[in-house]
C-alpha atoms as a PDB file:
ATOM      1  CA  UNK A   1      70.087  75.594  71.877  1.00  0.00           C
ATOM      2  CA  UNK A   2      73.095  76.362  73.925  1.00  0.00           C
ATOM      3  CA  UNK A   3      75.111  73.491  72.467  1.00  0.00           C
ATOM      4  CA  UNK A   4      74.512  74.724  69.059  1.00  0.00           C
ATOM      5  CA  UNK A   5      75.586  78.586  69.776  1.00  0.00           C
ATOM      6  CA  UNK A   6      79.038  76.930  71.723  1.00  0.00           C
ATOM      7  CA  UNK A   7      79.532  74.569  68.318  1.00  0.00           C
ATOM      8  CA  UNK A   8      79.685  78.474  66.757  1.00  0.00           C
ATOM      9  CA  UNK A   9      82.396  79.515  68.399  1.00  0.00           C
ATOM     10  CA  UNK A  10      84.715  76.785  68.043  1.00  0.00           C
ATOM     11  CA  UNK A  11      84.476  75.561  64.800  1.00  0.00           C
ATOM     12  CA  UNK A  12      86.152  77.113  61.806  1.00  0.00           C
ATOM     13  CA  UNK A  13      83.803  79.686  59.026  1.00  0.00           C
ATOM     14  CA  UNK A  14      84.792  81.436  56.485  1.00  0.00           C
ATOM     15  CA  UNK A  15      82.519  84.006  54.169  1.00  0.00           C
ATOM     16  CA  UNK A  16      81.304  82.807  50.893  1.00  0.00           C
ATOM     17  CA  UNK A  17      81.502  84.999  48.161  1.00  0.00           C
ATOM     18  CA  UNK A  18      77.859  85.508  48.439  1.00  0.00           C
ATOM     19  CA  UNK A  19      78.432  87.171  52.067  1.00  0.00           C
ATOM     20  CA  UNK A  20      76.606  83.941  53.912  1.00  0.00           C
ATOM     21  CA  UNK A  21      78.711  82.252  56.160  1.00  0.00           C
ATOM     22  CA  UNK A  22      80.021  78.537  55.707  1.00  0.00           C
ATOM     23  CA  UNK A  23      80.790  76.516  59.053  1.00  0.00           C
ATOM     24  CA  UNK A  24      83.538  73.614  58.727  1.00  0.00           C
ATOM     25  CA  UNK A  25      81.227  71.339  60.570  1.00  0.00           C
ATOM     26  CA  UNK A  26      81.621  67.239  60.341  1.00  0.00           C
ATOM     27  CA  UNK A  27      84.620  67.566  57.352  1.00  0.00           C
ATOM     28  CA  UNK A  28      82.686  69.643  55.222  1.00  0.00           C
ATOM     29  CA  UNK A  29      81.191  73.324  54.211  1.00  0.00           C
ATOM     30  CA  UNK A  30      77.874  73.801  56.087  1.00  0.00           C
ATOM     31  CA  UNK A  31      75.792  77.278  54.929  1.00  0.00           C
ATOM     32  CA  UNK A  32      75.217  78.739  58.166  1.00  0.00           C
ATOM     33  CA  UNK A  33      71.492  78.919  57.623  1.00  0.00           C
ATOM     34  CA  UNK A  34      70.933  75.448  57.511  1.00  0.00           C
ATOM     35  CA  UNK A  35      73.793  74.087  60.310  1.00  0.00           C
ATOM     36  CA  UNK A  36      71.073  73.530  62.776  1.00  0.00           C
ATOM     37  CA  UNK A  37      68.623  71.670  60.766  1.00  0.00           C
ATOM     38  CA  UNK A  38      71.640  69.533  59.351  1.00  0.00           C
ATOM     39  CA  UNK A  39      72.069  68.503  62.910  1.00  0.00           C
ATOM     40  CA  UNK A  40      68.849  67.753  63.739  1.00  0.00           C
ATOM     41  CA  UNK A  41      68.732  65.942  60.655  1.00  0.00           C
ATOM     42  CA  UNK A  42      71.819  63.436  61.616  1.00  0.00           C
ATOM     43  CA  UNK A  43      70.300  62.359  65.518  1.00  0.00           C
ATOM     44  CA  UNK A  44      66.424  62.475  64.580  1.00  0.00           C
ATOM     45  CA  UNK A  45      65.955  60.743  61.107  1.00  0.00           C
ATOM     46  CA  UNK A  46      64.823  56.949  61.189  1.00  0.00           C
ATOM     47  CA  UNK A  47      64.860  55.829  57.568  1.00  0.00           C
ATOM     48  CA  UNK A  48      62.999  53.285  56.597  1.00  0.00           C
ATOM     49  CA  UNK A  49      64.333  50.652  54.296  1.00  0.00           C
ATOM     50  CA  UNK A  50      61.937  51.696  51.543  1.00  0.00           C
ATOM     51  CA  UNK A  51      63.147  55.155  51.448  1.00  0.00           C
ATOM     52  CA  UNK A  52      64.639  56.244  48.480  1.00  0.00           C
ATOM     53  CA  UNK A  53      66.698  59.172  49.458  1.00  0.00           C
ATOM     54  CA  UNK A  54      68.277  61.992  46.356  1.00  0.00           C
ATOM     55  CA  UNK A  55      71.746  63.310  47.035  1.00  0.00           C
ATOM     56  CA  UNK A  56      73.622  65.755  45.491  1.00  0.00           C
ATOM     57  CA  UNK A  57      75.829  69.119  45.801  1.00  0.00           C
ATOM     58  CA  UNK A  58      73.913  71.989  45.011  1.00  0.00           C
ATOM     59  CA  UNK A  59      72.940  72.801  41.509  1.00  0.00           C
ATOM     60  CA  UNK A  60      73.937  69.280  40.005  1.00  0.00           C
ATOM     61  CA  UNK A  61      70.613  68.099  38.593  1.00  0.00           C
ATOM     62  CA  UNK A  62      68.976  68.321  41.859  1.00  0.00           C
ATOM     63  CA  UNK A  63      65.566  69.365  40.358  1.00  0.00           C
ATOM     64  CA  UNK A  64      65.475  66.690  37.261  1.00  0.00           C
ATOM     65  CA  UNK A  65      66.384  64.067  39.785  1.00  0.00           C
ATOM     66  CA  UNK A  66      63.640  64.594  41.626  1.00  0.00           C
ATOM     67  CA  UNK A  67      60.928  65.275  39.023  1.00  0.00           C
ATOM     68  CA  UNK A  68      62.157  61.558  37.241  1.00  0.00           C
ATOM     69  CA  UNK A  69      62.128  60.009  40.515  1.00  0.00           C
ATOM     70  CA  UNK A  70      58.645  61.417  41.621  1.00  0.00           C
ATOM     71  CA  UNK A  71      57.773  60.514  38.041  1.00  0.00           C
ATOM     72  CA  UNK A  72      58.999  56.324  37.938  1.00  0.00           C
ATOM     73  CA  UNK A  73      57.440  55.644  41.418  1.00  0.00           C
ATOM     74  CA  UNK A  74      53.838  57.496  40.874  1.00  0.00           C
ATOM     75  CA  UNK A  75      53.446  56.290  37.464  1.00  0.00           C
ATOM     76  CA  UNK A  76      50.805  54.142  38.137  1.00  0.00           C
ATOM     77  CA  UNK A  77      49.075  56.384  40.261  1.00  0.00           C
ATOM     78  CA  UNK A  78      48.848  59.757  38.318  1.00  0.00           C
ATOM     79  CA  UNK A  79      49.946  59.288  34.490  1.00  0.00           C
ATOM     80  CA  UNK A  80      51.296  61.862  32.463  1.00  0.00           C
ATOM     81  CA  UNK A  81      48.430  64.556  31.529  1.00  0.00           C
ATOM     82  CA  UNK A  82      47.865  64.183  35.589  1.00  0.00           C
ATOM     83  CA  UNK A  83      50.922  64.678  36.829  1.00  0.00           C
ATOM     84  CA  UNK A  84      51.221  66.724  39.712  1.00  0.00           C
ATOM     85  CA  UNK A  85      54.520  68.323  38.303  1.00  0.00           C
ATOM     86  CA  UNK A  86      52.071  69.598  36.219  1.00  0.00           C
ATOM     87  CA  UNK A  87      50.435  72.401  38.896  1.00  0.00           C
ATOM     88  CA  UNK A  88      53.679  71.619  41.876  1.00  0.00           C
ATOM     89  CA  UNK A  89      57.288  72.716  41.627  1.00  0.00           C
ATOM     90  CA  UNK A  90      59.059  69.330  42.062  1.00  0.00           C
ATOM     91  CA  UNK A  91      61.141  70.673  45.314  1.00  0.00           C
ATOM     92  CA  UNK A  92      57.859  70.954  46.882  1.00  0.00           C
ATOM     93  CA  UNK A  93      56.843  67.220  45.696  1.00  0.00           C
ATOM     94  CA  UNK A  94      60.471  65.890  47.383  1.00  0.00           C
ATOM     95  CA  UNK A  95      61.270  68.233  50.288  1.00  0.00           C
ATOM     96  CA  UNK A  96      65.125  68.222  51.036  1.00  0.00           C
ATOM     97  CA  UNK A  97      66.093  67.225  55.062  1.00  0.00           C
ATOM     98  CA  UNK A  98      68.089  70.571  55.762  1.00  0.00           C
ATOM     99  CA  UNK A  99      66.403  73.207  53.446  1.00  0.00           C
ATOM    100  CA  UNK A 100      62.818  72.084  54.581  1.00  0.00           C
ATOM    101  CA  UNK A 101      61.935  69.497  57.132  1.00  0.00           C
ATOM    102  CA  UNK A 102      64.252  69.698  59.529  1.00  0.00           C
ATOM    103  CA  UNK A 103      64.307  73.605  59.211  1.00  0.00           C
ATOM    104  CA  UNK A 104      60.881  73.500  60.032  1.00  0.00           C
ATOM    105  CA  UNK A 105      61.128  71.396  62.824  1.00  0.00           C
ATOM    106  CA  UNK A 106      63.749  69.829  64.922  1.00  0.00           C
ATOM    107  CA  UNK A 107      62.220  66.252  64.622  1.00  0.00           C
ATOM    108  CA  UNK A 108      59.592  66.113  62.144  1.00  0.00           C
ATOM    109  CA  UNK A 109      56.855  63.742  61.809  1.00  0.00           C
ATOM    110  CA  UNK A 110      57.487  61.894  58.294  1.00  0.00           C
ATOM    111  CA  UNK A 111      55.220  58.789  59.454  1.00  0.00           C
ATOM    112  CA  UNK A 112      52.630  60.760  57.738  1.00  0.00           C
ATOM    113  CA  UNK A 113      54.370  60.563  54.095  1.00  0.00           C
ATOM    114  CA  UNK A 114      53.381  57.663  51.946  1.00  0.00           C
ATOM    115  CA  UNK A 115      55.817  54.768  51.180  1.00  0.00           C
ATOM    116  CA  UNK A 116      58.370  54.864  49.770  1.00  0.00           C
ATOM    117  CA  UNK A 117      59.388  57.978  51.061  1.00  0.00           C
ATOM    118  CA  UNK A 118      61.178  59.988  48.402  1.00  0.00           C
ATOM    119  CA  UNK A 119      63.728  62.775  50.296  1.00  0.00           C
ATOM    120  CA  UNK A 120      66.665  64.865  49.150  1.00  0.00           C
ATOM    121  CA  UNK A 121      69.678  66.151  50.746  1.00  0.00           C
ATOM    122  CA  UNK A 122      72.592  68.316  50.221  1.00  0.00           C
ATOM    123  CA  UNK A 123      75.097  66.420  52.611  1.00  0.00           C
ATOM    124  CA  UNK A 124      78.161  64.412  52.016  1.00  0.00           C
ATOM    125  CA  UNK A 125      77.679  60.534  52.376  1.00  0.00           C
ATOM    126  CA  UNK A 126      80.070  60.697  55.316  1.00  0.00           C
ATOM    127  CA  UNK A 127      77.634  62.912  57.261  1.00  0.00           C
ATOM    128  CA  UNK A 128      74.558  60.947  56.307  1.00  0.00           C
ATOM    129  CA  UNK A 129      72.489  59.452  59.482  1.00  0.00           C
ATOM    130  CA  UNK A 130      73.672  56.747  60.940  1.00  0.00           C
ATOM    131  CA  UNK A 131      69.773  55.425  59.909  1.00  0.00           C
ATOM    132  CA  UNK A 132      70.460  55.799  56.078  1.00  0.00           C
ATOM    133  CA  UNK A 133      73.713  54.003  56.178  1.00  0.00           C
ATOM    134  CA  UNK A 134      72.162  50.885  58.626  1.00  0.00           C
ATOM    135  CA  UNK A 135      68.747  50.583  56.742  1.00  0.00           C
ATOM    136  CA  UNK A 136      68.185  49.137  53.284  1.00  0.00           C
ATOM    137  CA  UNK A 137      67.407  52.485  51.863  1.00  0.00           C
ATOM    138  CA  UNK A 138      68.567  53.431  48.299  1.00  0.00           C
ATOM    139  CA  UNK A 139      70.668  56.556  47.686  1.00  0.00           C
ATOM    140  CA  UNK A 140      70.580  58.348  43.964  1.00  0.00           C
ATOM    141  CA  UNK A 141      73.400  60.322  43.933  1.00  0.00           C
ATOM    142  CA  UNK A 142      74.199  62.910  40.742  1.00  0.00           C
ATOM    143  CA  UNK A 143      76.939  65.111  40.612  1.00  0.00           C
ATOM    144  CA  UNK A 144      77.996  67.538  37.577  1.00  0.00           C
ATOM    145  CA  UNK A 145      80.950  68.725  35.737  1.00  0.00           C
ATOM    146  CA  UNK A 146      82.346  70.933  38.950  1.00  0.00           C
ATOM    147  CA  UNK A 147      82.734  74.294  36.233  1.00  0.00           C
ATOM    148  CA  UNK A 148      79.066  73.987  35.088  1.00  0.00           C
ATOM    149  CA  UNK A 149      78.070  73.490  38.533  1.00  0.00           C
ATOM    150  CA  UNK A 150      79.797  76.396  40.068  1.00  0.00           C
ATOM    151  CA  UNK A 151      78.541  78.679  37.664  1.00  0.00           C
ATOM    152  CA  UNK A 152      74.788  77.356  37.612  1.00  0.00           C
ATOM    153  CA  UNK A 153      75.011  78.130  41.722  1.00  0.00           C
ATOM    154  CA  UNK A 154      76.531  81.478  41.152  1.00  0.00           C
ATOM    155  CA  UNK A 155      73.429  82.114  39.396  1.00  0.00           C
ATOM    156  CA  UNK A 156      70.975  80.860  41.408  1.00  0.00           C
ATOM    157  CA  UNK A 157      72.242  82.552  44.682  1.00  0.00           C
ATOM    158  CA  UNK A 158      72.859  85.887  42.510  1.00  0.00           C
ATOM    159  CA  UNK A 159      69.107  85.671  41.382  1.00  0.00           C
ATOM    160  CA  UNK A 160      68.101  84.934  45.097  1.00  0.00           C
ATOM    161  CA  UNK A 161      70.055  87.323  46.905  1.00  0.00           C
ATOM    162  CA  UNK A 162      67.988  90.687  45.821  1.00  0.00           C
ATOM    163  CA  UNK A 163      69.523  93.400  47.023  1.00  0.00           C
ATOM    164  CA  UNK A 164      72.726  91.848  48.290  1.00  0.00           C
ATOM    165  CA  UNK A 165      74.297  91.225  45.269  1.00  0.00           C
ATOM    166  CA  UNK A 166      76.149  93.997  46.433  1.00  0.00           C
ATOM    167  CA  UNK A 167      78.086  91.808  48.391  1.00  0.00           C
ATOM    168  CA  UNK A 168      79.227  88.928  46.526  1.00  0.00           C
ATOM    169  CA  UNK A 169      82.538  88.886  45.530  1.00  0.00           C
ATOM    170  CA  UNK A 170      83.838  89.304  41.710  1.00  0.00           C
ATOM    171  CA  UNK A 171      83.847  85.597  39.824  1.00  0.00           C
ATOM    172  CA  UNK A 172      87.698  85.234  39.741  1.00  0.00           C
ATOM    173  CA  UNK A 173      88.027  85.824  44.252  1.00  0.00           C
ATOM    174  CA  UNK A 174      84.780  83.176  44.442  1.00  0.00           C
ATOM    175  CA  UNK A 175      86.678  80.757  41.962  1.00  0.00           C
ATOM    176  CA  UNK A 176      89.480  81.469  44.201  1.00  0.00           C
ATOM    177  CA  UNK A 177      87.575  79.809  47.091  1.00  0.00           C
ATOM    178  CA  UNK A 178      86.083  77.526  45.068  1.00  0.00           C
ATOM    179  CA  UNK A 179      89.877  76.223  44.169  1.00  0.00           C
ATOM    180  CA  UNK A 180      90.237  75.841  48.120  1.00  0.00           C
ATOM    181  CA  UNK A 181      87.356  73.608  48.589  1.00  0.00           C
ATOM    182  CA  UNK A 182      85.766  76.678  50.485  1.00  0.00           C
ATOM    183  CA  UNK A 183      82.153  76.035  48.980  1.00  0.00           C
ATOM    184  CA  UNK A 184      78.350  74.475  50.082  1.00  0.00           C
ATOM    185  CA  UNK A 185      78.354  71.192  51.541  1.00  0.00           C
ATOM    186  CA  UNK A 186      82.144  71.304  49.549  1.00  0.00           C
ATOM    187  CA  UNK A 187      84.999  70.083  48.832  1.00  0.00           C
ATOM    188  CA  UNK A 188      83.436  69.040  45.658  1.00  0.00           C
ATOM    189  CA  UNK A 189      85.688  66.450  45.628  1.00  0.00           C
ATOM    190  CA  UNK A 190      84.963  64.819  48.402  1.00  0.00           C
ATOM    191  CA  UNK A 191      81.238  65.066  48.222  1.00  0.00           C
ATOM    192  CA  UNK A 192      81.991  63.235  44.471  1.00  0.00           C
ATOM    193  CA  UNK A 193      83.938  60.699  45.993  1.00  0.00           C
ATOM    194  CA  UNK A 194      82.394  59.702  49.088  1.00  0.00           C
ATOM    195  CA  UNK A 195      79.088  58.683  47.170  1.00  0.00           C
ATOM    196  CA  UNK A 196      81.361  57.039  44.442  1.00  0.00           C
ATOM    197  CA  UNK A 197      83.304  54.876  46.907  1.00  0.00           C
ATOM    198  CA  UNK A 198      79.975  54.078  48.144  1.00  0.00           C
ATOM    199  CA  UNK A 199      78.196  53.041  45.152  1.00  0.00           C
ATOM    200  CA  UNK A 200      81.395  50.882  44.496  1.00  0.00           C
ATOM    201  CA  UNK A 201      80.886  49.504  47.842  1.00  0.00           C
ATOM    202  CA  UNK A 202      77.266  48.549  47.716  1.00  0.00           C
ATOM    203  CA  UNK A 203      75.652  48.472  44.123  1.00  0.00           C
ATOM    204  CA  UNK A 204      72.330  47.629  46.062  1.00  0.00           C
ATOM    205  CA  UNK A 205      72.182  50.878  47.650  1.00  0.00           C
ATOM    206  CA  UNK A 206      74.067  53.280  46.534  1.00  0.00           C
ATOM    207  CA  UNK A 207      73.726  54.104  42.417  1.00  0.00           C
ATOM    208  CA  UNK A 208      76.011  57.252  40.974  1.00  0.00           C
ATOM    209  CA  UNK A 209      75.066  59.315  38.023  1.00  0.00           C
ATOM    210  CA  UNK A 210      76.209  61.806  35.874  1.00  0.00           C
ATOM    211  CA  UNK A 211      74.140  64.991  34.466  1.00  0.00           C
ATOM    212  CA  UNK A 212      75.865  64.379  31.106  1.00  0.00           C
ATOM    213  CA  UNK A 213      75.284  61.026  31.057  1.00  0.00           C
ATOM    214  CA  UNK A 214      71.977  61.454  31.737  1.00  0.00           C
ATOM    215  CA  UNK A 215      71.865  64.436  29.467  1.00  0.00           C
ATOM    216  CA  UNK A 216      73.409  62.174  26.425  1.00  0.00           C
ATOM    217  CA  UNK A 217      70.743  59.506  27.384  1.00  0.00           C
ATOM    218  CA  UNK A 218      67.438  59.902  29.581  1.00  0.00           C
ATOM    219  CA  UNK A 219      65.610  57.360  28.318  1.00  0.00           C
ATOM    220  CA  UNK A 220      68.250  54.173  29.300  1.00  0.00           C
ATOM    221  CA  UNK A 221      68.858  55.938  32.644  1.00  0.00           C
ATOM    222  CA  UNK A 222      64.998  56.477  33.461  1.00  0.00           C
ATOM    223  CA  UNK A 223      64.966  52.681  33.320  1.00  0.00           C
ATOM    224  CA  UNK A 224      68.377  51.850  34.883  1.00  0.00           C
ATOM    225  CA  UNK A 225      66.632  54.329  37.577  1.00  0.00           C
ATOM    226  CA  UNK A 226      62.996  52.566  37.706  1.00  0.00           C
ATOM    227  CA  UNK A 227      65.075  48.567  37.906  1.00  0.00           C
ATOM    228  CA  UNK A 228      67.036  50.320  40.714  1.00  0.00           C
ATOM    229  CA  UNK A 229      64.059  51.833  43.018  1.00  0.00           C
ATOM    230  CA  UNK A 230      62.278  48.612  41.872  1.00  0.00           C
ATOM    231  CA  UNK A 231      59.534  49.950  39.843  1.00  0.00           C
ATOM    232  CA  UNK A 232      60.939  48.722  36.444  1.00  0.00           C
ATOM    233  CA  UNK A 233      58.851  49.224  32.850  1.00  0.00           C
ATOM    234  CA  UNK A 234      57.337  46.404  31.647  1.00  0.00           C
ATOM    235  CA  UNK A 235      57.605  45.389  28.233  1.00  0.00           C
ATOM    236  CA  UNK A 236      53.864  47.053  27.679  1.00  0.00           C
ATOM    237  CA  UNK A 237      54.763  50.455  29.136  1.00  0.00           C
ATOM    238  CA  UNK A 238      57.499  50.375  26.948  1.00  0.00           C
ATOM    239  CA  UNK A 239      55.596  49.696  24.145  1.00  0.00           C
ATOM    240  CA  UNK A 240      53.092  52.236  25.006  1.00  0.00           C
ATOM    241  CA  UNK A 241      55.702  54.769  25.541  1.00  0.00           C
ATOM    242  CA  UNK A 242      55.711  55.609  29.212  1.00  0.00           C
ATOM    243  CA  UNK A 243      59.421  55.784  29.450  1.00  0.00           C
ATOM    244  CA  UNK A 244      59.569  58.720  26.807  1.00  0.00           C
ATOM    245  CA  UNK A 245      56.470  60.317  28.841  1.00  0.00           C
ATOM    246  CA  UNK A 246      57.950  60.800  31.338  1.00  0.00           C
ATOM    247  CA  UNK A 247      61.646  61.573  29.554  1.00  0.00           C
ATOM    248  CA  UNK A 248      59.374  64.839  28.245  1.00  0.00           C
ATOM    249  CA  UNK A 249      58.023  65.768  30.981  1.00  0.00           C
ATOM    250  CA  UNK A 250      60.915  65.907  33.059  1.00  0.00           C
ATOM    251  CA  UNK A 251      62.524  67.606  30.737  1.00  0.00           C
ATOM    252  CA  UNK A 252      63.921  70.945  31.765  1.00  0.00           C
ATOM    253  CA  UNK A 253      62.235  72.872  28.630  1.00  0.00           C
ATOM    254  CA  UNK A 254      58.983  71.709  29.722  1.00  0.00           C
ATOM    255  CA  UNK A 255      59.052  72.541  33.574  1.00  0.00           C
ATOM    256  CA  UNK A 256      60.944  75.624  32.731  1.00  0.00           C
ATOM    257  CA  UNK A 257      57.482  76.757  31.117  1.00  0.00           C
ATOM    258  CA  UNK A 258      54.925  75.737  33.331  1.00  0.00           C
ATOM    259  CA  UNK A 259      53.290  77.968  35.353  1.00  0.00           C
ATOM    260  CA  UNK A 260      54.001  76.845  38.673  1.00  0.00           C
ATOM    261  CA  UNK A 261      58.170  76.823  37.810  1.00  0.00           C
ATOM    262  CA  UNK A 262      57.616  80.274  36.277  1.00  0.00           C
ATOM    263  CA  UNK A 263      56.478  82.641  39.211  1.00  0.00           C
ATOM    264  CA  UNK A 264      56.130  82.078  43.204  1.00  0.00           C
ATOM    265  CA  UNK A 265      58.753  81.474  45.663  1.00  0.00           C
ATOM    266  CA  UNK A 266      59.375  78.818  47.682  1.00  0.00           C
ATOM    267  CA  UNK A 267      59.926  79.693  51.628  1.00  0.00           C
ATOM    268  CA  UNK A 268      61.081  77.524  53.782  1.00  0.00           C
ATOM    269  CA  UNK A 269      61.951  79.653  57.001  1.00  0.00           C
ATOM    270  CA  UNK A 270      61.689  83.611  57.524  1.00  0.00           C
ATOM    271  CA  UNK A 271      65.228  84.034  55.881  1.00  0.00           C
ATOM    272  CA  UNK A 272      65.609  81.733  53.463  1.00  0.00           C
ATOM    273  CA  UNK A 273      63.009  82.005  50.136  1.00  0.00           C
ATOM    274  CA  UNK A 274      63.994  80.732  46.348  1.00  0.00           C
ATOM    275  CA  UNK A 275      62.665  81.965  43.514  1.00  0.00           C
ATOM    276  CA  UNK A 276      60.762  79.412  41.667  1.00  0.00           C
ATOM    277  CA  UNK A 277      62.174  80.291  38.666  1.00  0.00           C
ATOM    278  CA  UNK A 278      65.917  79.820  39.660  1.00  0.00           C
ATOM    279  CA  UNK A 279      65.860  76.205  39.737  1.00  0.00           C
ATOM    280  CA  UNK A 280      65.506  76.315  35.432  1.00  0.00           C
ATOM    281  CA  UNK A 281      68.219  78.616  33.823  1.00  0.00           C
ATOM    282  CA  UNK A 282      70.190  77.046  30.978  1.00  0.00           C
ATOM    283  CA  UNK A 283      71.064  73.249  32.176  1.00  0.00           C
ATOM    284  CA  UNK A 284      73.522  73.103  29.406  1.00  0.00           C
ATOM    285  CA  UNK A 285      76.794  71.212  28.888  1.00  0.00           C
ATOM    286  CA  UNK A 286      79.906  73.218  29.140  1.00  0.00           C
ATOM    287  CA  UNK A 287      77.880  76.298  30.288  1.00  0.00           C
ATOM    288  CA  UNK A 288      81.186  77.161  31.872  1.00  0.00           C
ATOM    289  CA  UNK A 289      82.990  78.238  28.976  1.00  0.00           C
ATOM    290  CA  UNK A 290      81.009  81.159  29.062  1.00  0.00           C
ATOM    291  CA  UNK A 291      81.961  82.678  32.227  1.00  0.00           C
ATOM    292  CA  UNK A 292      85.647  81.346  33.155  1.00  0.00           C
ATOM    293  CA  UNK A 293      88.752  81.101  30.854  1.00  0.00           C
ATOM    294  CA  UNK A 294      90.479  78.174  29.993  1.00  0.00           C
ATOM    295  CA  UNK A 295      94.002  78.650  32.574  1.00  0.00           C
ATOM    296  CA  UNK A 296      91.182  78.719  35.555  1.00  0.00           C
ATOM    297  CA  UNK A 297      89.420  75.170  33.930  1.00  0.00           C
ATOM    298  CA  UNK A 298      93.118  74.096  33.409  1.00  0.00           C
ATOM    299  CA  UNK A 299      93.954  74.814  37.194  1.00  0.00           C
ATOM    300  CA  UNK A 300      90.816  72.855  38.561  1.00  0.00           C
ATOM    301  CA  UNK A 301      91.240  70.044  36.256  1.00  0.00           C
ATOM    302  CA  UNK A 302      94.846  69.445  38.019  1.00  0.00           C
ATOM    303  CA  UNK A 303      93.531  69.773  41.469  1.00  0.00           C
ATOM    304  CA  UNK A 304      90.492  67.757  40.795  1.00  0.00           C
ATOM    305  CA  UNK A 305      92.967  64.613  39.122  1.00  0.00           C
ATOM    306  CA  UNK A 306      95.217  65.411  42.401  1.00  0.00           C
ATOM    307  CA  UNK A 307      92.396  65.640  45.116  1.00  0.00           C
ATOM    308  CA  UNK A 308      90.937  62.406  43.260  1.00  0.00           C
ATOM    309  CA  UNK A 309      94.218  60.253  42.881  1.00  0.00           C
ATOM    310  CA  UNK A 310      93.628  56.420  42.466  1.00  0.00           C
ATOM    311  CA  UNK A 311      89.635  56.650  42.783  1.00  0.00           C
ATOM    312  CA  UNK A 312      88.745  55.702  39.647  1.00  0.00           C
ATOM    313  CA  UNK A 313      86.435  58.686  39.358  1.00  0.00           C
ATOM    314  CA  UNK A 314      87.264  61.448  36.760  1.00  0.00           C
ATOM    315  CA  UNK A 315      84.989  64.280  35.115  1.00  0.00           C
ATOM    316  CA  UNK A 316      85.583  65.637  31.701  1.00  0.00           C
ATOM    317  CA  UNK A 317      86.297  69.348  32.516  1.00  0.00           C
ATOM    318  CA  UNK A 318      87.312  70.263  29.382  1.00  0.00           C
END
C-alpha cells in the first residue's frame, strides 16, 4: 500500500510513553498498529441500519458494554446459565473494526454475522464511516472519568507489553502527554465531546453513558439500554428477574473469575496479542487517587473545563 507508507511520512507522530507510535491522522491520535485497518475501516464498512455499533476510548467500560449489550439482544436466545460469556471472552463475542476485522482483512465479509450486528470501535465520532453516520444505526457511546481511565490503560498496556516495559516512560512524563492530548484515539476531550454533541443532536441514534452512572445504577441503565436497541423487558421478565440476571453476570467480579477471562490471549495480528486477563483489573471509582496526586487531578480538571467550554458536558474529576 504505497498510499499508506506516503500518509507516513507526512503526517505528524509522536512516541507514547509505552514506546508505540501515535500518528495525528483525521484530528486525532491513531496507534500506529492499527492506522491501516482504521482506514480500511472508514472506505469499506456498509452499516446496516440495524447495527448497533459500541464506542468508546480505550479502557472506559469497553468490556461491560459489550458483555450487557451481547447480553439484552441474545436474551431470548441463550438465557443466563447458557450464556456464551459463560465459555467466550466478550471481545471475542463483539469484535472491534480496527483491533480485529479490519486488521484481519482490508474489507471483510460481515454479511455472514447475524442481525443486528453488534461492533465496537475505538474512533472518534468525527472519523466514523460515512455509512454509520447516513444509516439508521445506533451508537452506545461510554466514556470514564479521564484519571481512572488513564491509569486503567497504563495498566493494561504495562501488563501487555512483556518485556518492554523497559521502555515506557515514568507516570508523571506519560501524564505529561496525556495533559497535551498526546494519547490513543485522544484528545480525550474531543473523543467525549464529539459523541456528546451527537447524542444531543440525534437522541434516536446516538445514546451517551457514563461508567459511574452505570456503576451507581446497572439495573435502570440495562433497561434504558434494552428500550434504546429496541429489545425492551417486558413487565414478565421483570418480574422474573432477567434484568438483575443479566446485571450479575455482566458484572466485572463475575467475568473476572471465569475461566475463559482468566488465562489465554487474544491475537488479533502477529504483533498485537492481549492478555485475557487485562481487560478485568480493579474497575473501581476514583482508582486514580492511587497513582497521581491531587495538583496533577487539579491541572486536568482546568484543562478539561477549558477544552470543554460551553458544551454542557462535565466529569467529576475529583
Amino acid at each position: 500500500m504505497d498510499e499508506f507508507q506516503g500518509l507516513l511520512q507526512t503526517i505528524p507522530k509522536e512516541v507514547n510513553w509505552d514506546g508505540l507510535l501515535l500518528y495525528y491522522y483525521n484530528n486525532f491520535w491513531c496507534p500506529g498498529g492499527v492506522l491501516k485497518s482504521t482506514i480500511f475501516f472508514q472506505r469499506n464498512f456498509k452499516a446496516k441500519d440495524s447495527d448497533i455499533i459500541l464506542a468508546s476510548i480505550p479502557k472506559s467500560g469497553t468490556t461491560w458494554l459489550k458483555s450487557l449489550s451481547f447480553s439484552i439482544i441474545n436474551r431470548k436466545k441463550c438465557t443466563t446459565p447458557e450464556s456464551p460469556l459463560l465459555i467466550t471472552n466478550p471481545h471475542d463475542l463483539v469484535s472491534c473494526m480496527e483491533y480485529d476485522l479490519f486488521l484481519k482483512s482490508e474489507n471483510p465479509d460481515l454479511e455472514a454475522f447475524s442481525c443486528p450486528r453488534i461492533l465496537s470501535t475505538h474512533l472518534p465520532y468525527h472519523a466514523l464511516p460515512q455509512s454509520i453516520l447516513n444509516t439508521k444505526c445506533r451508537i452506545i457511546y461510554i466514556c470514564r472519568n479521564p484519571l481512572d481511565q488513564f491509569i486503567s490503560l497504563r495498566h493494561f498496556l504495562l501488563e501487555n507489553s512483556g518485556e518492554d516495559q523497559q521502555k515506557a516512560l515514568p507516570i508523571d512524563e506519560a501524564f505529561e502527554l496525556f495533559c497535551k492530548g498526546i494519547y490513543p484515539f485522544g484528545p480525550v476531550w474531543d473523543h467525549a465531546e464529539g459523541y456528546w454533541n451527537a447524542s444531543l443532536n440525534d437522541v434516536q441514534k446516538v445514546v451517551f453513558l457514563k461508567y459511574e452512572d452505570l456503576k451507581i445504577d446497572a439495573t435502570s441503565h440495562v433497561k434504558m439500554l434494552a428500550e434504546f436497541l429496541g429489545f425492551p423487558f417486558s413487565p414478565e421478565e421483570d418480574e422474573n428477574g432477567v434484568v438483575k440476571e443479566i446485571v450479575k453476570l455482566c458484572s466485572l467480579e463475575n467475568l473476572k473469575n471465569m475461566e475463559v477471562n482468566k488465562n489465554g490471549l487474544l491475537v488479533l495480528s502477529p504483533t498485537i496479542k492481549f492478555k485475557a486477563r487485562s481487560f478485568f483489573r480493579k474497575g473501581e471509582v476514583g482508582d486514580w487517587k492511587n497513582f497521581l496526586n491531587n495538583s496533577m487531578a487539579e491541572r486536568y480538571k482546568k484543562i478539561m473545563e477549558e477544552k470543554l467550554g460551553k458544551s454542557g458536558l462535565a466529569f467529576e474529576l475529583l
